[in-house]
N, C-alpha and C. Protein backbone atom coordinates (compact mmCIF):
# COMPACT_ATOMS: atom_id res chain seq x y z
N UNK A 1 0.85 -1.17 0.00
CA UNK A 1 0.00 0.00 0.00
C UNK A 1 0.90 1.23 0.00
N UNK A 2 0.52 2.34 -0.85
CA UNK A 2 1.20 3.37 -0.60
C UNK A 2 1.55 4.20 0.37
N UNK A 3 2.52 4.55 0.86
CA UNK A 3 2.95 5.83 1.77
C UNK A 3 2.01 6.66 2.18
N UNK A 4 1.58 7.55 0.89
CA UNK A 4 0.94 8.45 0.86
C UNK A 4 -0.50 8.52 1.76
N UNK A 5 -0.75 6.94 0.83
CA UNK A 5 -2.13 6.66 2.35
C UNK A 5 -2.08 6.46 3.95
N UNK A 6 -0.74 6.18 4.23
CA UNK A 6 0.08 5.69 5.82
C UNK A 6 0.06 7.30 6.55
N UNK A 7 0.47 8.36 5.74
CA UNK A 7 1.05 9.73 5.72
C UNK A 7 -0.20 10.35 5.85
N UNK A 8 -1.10 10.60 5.09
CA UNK A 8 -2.80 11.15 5.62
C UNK A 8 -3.18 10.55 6.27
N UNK A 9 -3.10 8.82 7.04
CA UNK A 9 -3.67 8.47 7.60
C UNK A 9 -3.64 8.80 8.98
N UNK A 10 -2.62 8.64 9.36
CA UNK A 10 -1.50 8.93 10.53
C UNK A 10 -2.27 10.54 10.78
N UNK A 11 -2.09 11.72 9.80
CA UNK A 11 -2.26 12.82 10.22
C UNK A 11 -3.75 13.26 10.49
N UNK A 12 -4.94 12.16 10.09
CA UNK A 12 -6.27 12.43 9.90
C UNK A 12 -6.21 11.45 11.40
N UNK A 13 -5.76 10.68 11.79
CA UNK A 13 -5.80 10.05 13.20
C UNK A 13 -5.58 10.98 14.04
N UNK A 14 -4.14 11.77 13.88
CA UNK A 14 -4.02 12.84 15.10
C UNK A 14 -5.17 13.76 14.83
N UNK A 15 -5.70 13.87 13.82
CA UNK A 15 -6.44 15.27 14.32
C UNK A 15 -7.88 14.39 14.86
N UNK A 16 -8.64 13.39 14.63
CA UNK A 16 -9.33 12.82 15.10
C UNK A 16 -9.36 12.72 16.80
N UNK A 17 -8.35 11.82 16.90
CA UNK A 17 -8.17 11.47 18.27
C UNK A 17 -7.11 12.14 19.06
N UNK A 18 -6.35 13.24 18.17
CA UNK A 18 -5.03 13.59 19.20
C UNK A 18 -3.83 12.90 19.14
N UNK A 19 -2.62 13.58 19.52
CA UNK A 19 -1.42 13.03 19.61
C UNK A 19 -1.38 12.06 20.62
N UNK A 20 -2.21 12.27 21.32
CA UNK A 20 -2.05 11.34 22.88
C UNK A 20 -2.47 9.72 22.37
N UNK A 21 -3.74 10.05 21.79
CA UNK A 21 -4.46 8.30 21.72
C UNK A 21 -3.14 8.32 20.34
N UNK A 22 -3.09 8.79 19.48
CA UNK A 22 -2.42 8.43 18.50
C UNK A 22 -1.20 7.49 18.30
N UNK A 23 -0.42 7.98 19.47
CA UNK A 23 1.23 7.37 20.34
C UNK A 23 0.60 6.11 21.18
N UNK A 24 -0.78 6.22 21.71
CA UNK A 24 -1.16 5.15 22.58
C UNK A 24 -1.10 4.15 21.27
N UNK A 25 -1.63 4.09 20.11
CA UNK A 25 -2.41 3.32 19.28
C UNK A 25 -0.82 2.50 18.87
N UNK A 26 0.02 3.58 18.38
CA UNK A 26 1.27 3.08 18.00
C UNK A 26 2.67 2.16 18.74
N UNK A 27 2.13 2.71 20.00
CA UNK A 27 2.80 2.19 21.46
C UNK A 27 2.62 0.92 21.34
N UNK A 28 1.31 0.46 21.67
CA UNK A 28 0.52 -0.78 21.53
C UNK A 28 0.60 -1.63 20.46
N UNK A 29 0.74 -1.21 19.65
CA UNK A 29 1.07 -2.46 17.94
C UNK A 29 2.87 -2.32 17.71
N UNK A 30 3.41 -1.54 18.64
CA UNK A 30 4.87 -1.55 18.40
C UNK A 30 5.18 -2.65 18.34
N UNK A 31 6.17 -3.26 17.00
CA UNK A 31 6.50 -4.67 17.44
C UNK A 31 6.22 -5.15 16.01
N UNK A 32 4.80 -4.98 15.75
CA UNK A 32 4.08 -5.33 14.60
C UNK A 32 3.86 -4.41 13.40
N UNK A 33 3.93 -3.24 13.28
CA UNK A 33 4.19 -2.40 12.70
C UNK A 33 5.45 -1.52 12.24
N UNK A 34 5.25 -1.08 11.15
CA UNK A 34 6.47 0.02 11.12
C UNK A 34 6.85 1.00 11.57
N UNK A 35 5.78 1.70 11.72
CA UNK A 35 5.58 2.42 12.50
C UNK A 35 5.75 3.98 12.50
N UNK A 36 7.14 4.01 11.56
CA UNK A 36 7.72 5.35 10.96
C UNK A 36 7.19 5.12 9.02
N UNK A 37 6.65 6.29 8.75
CA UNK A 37 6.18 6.35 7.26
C UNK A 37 6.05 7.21 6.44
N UNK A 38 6.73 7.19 5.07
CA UNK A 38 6.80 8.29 4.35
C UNK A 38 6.05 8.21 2.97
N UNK A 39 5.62 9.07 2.84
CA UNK A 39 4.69 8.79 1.18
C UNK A 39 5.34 8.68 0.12
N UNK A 40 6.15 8.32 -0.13
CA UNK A 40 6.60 7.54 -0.96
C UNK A 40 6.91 6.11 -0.73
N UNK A 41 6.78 5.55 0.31
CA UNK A 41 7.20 4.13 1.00
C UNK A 41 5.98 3.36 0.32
N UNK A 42 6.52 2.09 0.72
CA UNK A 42 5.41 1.09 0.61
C UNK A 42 5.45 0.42 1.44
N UNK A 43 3.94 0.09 1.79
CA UNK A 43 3.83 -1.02 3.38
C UNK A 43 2.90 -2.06 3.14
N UNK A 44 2.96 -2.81 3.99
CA UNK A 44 2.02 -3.90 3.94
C UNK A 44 0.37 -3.09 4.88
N UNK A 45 -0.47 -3.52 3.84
CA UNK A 45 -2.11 -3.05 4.52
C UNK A 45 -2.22 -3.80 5.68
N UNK A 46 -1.64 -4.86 5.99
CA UNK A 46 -2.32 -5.39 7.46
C UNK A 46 -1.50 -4.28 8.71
N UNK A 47 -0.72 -3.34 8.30
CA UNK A 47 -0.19 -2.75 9.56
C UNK A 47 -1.49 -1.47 9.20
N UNK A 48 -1.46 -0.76 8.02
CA UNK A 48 -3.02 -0.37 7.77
C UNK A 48 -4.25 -0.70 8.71
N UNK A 49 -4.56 -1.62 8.70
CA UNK A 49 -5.87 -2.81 9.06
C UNK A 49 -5.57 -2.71 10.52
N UNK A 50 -4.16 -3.03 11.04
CA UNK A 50 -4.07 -2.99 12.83
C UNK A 50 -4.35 -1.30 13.20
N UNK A 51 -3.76 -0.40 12.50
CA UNK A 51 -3.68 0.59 12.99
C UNK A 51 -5.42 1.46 13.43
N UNK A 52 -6.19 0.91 12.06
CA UNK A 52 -7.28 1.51 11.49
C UNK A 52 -8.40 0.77 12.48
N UNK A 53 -7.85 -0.70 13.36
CA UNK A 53 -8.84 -0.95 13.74
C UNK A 53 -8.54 -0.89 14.96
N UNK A 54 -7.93 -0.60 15.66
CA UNK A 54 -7.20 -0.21 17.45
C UNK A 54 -7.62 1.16 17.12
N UNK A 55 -7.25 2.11 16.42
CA UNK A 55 -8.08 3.53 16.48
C UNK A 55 -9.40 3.69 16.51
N UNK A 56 -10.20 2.83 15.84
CA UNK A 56 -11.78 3.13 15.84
C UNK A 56 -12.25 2.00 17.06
N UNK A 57 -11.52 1.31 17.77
CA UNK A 57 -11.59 0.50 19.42
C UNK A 57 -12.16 1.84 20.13
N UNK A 58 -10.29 2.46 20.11
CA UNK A 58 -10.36 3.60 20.76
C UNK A 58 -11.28 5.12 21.13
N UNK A 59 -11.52 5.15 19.89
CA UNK A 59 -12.65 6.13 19.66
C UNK A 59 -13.81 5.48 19.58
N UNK A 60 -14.26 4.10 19.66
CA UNK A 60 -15.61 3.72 19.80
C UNK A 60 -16.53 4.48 18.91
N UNK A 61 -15.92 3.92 17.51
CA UNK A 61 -16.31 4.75 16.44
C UNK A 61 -16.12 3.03 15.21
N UNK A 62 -17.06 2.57 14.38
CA UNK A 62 -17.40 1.70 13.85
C UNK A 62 -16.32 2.04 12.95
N UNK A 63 -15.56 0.90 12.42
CA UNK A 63 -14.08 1.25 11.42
C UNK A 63 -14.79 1.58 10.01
N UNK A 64 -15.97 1.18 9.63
CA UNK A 64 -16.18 1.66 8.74
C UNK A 64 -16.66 3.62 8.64
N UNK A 65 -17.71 3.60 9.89
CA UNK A 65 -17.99 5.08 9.97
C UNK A 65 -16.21 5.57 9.68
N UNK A 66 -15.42 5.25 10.05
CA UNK A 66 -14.26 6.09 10.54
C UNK A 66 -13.58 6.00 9.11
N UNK A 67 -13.03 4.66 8.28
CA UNK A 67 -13.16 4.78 7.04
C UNK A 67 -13.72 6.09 6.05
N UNK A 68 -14.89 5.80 6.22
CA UNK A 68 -15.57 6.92 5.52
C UNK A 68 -15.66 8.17 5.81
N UNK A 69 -15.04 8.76 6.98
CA UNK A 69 -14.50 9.97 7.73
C UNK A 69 -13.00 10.22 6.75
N UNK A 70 -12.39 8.97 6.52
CA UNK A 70 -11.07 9.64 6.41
C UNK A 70 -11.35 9.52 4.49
N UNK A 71 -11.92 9.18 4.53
CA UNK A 71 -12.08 9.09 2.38
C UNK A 71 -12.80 10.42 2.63
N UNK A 72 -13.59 11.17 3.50
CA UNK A 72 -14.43 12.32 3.07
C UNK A 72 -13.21 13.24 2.92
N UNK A 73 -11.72 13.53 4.49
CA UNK A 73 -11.03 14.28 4.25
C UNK A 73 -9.90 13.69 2.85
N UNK A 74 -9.86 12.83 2.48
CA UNK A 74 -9.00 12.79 1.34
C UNK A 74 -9.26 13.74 0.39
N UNK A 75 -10.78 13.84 0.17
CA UNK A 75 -10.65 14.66 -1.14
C UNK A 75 -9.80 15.61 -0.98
N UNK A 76 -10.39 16.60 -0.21
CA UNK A 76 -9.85 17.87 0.32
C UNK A 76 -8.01 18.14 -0.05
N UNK A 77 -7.43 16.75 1.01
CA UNK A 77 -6.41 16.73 0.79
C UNK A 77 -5.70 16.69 -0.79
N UNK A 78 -6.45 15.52 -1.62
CA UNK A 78 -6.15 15.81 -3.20
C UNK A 78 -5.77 16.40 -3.40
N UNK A 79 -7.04 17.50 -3.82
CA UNK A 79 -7.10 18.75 -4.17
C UNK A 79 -5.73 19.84 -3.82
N UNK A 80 -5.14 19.31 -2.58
CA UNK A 80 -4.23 20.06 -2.27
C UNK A 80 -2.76 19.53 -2.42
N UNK A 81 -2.59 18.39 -2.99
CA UNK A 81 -1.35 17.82 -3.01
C UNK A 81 -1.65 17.73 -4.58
N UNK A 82 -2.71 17.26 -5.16
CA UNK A 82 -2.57 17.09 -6.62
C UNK A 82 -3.56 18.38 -7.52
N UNK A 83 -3.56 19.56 -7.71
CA UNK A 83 -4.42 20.28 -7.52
C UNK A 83 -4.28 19.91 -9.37
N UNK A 84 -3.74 19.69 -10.09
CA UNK A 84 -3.78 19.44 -11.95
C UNK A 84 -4.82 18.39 -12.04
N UNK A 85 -4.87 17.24 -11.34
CA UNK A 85 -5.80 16.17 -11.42
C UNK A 85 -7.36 16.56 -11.49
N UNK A 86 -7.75 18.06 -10.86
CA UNK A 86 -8.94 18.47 -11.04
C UNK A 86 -9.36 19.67 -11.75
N UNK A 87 -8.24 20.20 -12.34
CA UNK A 87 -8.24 21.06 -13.69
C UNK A 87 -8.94 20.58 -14.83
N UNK A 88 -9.94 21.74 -15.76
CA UNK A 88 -10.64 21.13 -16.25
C UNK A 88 -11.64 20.27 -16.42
N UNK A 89 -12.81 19.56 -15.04
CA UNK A 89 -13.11 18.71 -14.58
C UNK A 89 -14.58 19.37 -14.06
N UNK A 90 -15.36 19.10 -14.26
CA UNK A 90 -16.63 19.95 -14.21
C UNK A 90 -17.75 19.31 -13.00
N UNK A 91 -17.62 17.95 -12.99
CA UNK A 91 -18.47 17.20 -12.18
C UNK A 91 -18.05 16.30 -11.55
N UNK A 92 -18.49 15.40 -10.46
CA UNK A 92 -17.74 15.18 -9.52
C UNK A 92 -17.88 13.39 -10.19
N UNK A 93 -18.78 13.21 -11.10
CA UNK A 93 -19.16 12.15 -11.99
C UNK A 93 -17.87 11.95 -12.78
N UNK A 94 -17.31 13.12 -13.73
CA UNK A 94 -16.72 13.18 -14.71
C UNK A 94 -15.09 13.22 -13.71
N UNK A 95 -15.08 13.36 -12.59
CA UNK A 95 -13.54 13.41 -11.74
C UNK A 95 -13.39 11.98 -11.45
N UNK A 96 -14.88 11.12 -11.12
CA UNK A 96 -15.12 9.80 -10.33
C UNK A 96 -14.10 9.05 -11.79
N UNK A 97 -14.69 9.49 -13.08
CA UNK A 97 -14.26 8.91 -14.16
C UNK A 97 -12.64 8.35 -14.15
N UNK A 98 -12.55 9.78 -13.85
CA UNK A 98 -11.21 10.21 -14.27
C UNK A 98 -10.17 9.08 -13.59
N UNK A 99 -10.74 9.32 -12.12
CA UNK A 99 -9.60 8.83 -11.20
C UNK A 99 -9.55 7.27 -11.95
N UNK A 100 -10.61 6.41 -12.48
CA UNK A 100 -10.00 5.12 -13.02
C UNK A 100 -9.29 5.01 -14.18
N UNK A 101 -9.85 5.83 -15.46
CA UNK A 101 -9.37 6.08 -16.06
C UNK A 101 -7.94 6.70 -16.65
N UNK A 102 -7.64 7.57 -15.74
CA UNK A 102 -6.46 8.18 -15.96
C UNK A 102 -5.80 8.46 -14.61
N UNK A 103 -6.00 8.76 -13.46
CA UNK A 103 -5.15 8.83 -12.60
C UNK A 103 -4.35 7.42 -12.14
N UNK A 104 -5.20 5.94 -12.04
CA UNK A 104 -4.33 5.54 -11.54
C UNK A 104 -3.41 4.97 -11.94
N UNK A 105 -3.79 4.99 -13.64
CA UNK A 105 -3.06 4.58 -14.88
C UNK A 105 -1.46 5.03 -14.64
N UNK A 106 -1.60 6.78 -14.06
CA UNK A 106 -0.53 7.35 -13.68
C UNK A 106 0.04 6.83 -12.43
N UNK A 107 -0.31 6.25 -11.57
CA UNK A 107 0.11 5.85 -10.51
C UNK A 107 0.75 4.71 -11.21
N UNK A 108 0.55 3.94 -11.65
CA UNK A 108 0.72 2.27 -11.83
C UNK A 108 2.10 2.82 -12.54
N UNK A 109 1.99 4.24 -13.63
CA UNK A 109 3.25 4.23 -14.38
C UNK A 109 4.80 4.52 -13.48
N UNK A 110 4.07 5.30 -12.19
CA UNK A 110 5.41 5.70 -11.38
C UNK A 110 5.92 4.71 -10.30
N UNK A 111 4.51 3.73 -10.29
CA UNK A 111 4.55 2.64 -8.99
C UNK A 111 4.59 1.43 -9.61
N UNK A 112 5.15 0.62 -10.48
CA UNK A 112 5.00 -0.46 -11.34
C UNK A 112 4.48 -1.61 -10.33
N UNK A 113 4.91 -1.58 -9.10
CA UNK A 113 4.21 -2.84 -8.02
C UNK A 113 2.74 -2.37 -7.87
N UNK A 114 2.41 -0.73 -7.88
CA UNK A 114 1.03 -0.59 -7.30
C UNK A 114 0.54 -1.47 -7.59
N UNK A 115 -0.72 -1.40 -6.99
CA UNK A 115 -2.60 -1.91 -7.20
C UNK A 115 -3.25 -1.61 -6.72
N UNK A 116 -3.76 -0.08 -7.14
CA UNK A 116 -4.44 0.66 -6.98
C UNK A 116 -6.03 -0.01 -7.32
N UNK A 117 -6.91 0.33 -6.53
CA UNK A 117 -8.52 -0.35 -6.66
C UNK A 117 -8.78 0.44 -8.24
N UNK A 118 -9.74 -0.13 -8.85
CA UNK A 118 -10.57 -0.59 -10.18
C UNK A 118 -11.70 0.35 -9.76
N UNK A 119 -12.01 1.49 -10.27
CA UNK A 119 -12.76 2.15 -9.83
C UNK A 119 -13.40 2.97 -11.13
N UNK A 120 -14.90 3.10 -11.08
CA UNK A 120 -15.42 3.21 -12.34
C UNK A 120 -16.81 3.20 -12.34
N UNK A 121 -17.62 4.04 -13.45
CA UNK A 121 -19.08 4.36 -13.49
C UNK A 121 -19.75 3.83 -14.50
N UNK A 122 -20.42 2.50 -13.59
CA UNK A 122 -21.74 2.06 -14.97
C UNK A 122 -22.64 2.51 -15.13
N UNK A 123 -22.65 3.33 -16.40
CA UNK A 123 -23.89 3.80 -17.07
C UNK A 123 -25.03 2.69 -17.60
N UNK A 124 -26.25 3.51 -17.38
CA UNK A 124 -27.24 3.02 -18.08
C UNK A 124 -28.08 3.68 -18.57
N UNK A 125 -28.63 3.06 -20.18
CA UNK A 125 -29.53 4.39 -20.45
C UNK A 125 -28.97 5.99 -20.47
N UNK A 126 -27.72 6.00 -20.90
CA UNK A 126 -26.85 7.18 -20.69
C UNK A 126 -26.68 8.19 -19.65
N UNK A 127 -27.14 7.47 -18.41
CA UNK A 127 -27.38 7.74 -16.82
C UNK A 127 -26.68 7.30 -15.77
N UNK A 128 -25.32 7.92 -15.57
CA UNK A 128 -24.80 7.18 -14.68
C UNK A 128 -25.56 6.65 -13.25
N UNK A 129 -25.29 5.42 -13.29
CA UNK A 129 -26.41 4.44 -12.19
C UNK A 129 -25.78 3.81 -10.97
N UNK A 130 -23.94 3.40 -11.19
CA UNK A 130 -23.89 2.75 -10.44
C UNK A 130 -22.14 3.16 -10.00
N UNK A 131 -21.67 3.41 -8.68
CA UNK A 131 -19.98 3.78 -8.47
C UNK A 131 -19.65 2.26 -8.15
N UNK A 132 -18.40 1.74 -8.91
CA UNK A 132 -18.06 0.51 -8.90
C UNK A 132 -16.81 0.71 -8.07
N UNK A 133 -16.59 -0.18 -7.06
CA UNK A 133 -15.19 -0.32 -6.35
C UNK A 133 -14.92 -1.76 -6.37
N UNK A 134 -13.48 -1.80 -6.66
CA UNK A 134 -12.97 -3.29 -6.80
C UNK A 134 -11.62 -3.66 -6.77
N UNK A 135 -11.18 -4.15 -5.86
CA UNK A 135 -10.04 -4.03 -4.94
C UNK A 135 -9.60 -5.21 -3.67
N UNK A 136 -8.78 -5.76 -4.05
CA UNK A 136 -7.69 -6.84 -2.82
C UNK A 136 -7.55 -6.33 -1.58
N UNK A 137 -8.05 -4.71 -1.50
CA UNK A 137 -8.09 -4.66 -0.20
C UNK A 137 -9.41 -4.03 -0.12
N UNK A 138 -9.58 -4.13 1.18
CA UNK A 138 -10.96 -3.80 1.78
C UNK A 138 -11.54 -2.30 2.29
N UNK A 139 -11.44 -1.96 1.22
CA UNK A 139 -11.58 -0.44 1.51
C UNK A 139 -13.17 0.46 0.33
N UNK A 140 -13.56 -0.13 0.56
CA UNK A 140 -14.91 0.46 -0.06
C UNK A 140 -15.44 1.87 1.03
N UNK A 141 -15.14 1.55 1.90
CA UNK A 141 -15.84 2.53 2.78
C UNK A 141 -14.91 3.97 2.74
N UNK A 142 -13.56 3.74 2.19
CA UNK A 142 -12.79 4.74 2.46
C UNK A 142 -13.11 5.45 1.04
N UNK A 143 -13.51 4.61 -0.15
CA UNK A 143 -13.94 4.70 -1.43
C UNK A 143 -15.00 6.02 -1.40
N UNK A 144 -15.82 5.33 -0.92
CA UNK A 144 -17.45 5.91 -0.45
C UNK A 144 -17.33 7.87 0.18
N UNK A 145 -16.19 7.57 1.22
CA UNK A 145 -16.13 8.72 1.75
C UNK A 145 -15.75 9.90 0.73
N UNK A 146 -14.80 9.04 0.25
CA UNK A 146 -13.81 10.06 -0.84
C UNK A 146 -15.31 10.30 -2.17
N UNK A 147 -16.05 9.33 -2.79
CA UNK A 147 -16.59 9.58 -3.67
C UNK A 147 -17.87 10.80 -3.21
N UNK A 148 -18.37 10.40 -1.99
CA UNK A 148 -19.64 11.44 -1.13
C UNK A 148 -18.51 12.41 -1.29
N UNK A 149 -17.55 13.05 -0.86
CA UNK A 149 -17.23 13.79 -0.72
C UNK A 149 -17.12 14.70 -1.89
N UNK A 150 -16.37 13.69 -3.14
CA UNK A 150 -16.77 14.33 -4.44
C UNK A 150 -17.78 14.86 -5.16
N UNK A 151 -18.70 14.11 -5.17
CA UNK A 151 -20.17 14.32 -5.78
C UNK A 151 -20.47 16.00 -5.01
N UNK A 152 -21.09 16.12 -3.54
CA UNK A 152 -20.65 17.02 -2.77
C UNK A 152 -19.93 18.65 -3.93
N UNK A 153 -18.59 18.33 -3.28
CA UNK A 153 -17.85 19.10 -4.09
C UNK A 153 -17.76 20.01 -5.23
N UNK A 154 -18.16 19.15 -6.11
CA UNK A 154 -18.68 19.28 -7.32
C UNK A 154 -20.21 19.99 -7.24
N UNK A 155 -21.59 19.93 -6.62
CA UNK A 155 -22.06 19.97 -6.57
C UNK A 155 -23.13 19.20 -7.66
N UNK A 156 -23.04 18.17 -7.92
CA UNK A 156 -23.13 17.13 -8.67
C UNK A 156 -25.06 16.31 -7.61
N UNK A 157 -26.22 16.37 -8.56
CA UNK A 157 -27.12 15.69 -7.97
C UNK A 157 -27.31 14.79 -7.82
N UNK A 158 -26.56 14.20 -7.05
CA UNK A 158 -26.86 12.59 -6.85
C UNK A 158 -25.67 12.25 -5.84
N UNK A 159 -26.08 11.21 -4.92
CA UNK A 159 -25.62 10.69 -3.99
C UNK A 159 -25.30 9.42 -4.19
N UNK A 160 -24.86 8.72 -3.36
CA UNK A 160 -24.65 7.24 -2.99
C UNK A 160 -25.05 6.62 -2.45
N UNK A 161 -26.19 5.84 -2.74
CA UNK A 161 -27.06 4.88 -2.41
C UNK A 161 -26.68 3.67 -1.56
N UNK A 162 -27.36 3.34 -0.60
CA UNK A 162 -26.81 1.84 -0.01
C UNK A 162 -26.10 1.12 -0.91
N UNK A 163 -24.78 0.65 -0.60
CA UNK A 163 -24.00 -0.21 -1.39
C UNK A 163 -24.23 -1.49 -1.06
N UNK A 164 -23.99 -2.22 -1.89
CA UNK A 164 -24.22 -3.83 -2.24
C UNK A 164 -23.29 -4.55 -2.59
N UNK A 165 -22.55 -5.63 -2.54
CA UNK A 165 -21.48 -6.61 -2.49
C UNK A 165 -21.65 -7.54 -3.30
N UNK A 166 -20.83 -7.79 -4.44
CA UNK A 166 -21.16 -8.95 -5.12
C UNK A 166 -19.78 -9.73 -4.72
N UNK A 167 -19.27 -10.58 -5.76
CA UNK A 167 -17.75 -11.70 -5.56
C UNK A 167 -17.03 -10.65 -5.41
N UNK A 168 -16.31 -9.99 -6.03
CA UNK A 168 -15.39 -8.92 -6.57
C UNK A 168 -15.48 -7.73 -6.08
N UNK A 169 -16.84 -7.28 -5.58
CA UNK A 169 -16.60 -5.68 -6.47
C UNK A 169 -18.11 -5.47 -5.31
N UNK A 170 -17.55 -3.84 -5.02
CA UNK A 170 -18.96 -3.24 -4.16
C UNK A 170 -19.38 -1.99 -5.35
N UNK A 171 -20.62 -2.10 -5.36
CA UNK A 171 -21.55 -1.33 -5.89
C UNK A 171 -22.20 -0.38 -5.14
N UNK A 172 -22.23 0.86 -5.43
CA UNK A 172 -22.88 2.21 -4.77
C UNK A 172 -23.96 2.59 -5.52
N UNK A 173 -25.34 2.92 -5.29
CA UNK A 173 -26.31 3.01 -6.56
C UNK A 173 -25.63 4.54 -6.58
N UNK A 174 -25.98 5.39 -7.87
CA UNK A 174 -25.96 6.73 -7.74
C UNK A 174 -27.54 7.04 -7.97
N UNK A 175 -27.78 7.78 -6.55
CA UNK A 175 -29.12 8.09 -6.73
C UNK A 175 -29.54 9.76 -6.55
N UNK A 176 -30.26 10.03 -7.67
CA UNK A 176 -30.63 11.19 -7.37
C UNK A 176 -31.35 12.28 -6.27
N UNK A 177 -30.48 13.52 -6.22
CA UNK A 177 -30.90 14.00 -5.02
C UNK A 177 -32.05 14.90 -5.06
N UNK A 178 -33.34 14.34 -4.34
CA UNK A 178 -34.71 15.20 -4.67
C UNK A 178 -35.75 14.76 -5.84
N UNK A 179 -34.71 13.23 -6.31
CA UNK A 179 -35.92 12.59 -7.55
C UNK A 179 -36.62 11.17 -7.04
C-alpha cells in the first residue's frame, strides 16, 4: 500500500483522536508495525488494518464510519497535493471517471508494483447508475467517503445509495438528489 495513504492516515488520526491516543495506538502495535512512514514508502495493509482498527476501538467509532471519515477528508487533501488532477473537470461524476481512467493509470506508471482499486461508473440508459469499487483490499468505505465527498464538491445531484457486495466488487447506486 502506498505511503501516501500511511502519511494522511497517521495525520487524519491525530487530528481525530489527538497526539495522545495516537502514540497510545502506535505504542501498543509496536512490534508489529512500522511504524515510521513516508509517502513515498510502501507497506504492507495489514499494519493499515491494525492501525485503522485499534483507532476506531479507541474512539468507539465503527471502522467503517471512521473509514468513511477519512475518504471524506482525502478529497480535500487531493485537491491540495494534486491540484492538476482536477483542472478542467466539471463534475464530480466526470472526476469519479477520471480517477480510473487516468489517474491511476498514472500511478501504476510511477509505482510499477502498485494496485491501486478498479474504480469506475456504470452507465445506463446514458445515466450514470452505479460507483463501482474493486479491490484486494478492503476499503470500499474509504472509497465511499472520498466519492460522497466528491459528488458534494462538485455539486453534482446525486448521492450514494446503499452499497451492495457482489464476488469482486462493491456497488454504490448513484441516486438522485430530490428525484
Amino acid at each position: 500500500m502506498r505511503g501516501i495513504m500511511f502519511t494522511e492516515y497517521i495525520d487524519f488520526a491525530a487530528a481525530q483522536a489527538g497526539e495522545g491516543v495516537l502514540d497510545e495506538v502506535l505504542r501498543e502495535l509496536e512490534g508489529s508495525i512500522t511504524g515510521a512512514y513516508t509517502s513515498v514508502g510502501n507497506y504492507s495493509f495489514s499494519e493499515f488494518a491494525k492501525i485503522h482498527t485499534l483507532l476506531s476501538a479507541k474512539l468507539d467509532v465503527s471502522p467503517d464510519d471512521l473509514a468513511r471519515q477519512f475518504g471524506e477528508l482525502l478529497l480535500s487533501r487531493f485537491k491540495e497535493l494534486f491540484p492538476t488532477y482536477f483542472e478542467g473537470v466539471e463534475s464530480g461524476i466526470a472526476f469519479l471517471e477520471k480517477v480510473g481512467a487516468h489517474i491511476h493509470e498514472e500511478v501504476m506508471k510511477l509505482y510499477p508494483d502498485a494496485r491501486p482499486p478498479v474504480i469506475y461508473i456504470e452507465w445506463q440508459n446514458d445515466v450514470p447508475a452505479f460507483l463501482v469499487y474493486q479491490s484486494h483490499r478492503p476499503l470500499a468505505a474509504v472509497a465511499e467517503g472520498l466519492a460522497s465527498a466528491c459528488l458534494k464538491d462538485f455539486g453534482d445531484p446525486v448521492r450514494l445509495g446503499e452499497k451492495f457486495r457482489s464476488e469482486d466488487q462493491v456497488k454504490f447506486p448513484l441516486e438522485l438528489i430530490g428525484g
